[in-house]
Protein backbone atom coordinates (compact mmCIF):
# COMPACT_ATOMS: atom_id res chain seq x y z
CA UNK A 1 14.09 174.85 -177.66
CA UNK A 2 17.74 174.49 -177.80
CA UNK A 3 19.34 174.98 -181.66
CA UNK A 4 20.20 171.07 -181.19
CA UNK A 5 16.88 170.49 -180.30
CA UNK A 6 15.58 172.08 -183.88
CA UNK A 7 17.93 170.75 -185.91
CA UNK A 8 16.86 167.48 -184.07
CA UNK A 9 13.15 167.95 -184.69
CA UNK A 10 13.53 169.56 -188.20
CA UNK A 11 15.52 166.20 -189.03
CA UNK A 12 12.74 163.83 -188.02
CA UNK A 13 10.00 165.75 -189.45
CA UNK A 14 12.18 165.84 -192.47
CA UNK A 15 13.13 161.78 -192.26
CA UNK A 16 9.07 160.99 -191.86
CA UNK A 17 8.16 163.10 -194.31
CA UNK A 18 11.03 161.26 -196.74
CA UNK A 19 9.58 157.48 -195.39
CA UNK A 20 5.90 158.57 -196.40
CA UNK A 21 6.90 159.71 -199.55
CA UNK A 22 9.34 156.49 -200.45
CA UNK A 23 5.80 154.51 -199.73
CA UNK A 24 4.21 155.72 -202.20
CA UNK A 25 6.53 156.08 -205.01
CA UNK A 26 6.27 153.48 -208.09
CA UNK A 27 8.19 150.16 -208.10
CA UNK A 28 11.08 150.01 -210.21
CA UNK A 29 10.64 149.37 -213.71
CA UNK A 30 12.73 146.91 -215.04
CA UNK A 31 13.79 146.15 -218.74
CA UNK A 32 11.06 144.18 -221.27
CA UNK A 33 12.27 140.14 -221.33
CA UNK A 34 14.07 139.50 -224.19
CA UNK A 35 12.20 136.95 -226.27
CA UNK A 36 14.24 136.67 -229.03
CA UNK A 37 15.43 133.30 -229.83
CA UNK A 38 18.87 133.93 -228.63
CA UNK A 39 17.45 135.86 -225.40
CA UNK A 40 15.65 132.66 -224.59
CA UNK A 41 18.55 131.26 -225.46
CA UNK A 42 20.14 132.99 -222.64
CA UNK A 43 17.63 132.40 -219.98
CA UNK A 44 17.32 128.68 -220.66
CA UNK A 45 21.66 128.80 -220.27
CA UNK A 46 20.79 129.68 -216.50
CA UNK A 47 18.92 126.09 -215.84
CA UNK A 48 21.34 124.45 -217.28
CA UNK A 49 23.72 124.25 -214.25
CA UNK A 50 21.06 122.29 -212.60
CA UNK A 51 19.07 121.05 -215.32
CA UNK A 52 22.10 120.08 -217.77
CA UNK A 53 22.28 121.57 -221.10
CA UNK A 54 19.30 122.36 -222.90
CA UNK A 55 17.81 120.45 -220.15
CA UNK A 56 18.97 117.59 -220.23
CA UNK A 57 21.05 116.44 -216.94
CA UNK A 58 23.85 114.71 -216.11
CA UNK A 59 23.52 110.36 -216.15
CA UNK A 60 22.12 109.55 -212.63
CA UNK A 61 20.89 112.94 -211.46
CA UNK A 62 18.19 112.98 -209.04
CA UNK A 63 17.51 116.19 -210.67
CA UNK A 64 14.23 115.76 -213.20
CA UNK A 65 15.16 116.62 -217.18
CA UNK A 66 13.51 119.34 -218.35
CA UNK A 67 14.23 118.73 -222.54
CA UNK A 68 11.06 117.36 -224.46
CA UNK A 69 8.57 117.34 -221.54
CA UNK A 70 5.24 119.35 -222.37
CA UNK A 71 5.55 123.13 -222.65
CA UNK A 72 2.40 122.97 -220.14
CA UNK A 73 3.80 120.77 -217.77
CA UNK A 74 6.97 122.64 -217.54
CA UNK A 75 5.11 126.09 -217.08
CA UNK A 76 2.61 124.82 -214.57
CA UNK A 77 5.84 123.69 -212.49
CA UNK A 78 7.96 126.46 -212.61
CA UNK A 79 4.74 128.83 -211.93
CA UNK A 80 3.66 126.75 -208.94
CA UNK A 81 7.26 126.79 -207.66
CA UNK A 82 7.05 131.14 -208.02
CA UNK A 83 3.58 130.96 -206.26
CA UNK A 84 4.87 129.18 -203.14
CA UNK A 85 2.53 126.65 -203.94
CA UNK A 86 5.32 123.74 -204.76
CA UNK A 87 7.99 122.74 -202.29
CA UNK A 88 11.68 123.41 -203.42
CA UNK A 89 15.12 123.82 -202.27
CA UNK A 90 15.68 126.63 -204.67
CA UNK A 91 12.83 126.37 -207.60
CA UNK A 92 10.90 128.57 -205.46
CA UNK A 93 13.41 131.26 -204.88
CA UNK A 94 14.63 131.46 -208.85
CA UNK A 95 11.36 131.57 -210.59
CA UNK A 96 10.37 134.44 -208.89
CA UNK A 97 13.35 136.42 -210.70
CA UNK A 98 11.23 135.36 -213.87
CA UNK A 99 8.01 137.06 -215.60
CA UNK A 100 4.91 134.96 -216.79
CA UNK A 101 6.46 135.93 -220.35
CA UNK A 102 9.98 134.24 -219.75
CA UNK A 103 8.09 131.48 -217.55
CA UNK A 104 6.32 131.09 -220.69
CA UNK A 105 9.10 131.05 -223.35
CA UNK A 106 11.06 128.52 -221.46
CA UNK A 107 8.66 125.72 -221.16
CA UNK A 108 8.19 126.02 -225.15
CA UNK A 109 11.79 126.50 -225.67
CA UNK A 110 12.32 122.80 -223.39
CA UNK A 111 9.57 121.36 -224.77
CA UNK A 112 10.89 121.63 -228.20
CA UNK A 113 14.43 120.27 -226.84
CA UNK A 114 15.14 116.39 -227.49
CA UNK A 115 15.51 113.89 -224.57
């Protein structure tokens, strides 16, 4: 073997050695949801440019209000919509960037929300 060819072969054994052990290393962690009132406060702000604010949209939007309907309503929605299992242009995609906690938290915070 040519010193090329070793440095060649040390550098895959090397690289597959590094793949096997990215496998099997933990997922990220990511920071605990903020349930405060003012964190849900926050997360319910990022609906809004759809949804209107505090869920309630725009006069003539084809988009559905989300203020006063029932917490379980809302949450059975938005948690079909992260399970695939409901049809969306881009419910499906954004839910999944939420945990069953925030899921949670949101439908109480726009069922509590007037109409």
């Amino acid at each position: 073997m040519t010193g090329i060819t070793r440095t060649l072969a040390s550098a895959a054994v090397a690289l597959t050695a590094g793949l096997a052990a990215a496998q099997q290393a933990a997922p990220p962690s990511f920071a605990p949801p903020n349930l405060t009132a003012s964190g849900i406060r926050s997360l319910a702000a990022n609906c809004a440019a759809c949804h209107g604010t505090n869920g309630r949209p725009a006069p003539n939007s084809v988009l559905p209000g989300l203020a006063g309907k029932p917490s379980g309503e809302l949450l059975t929605a938005m948690t079909q919509f992260k399970d695939g299992r409901k049809p969306a242009s881009l419910m499906h995609q954004l839910s999944k960037g939420y945990s069953d906690e925030e899921l949670q938290a949101l439908a109480d915070h726009f069922s509590k929300q007037s109409r």
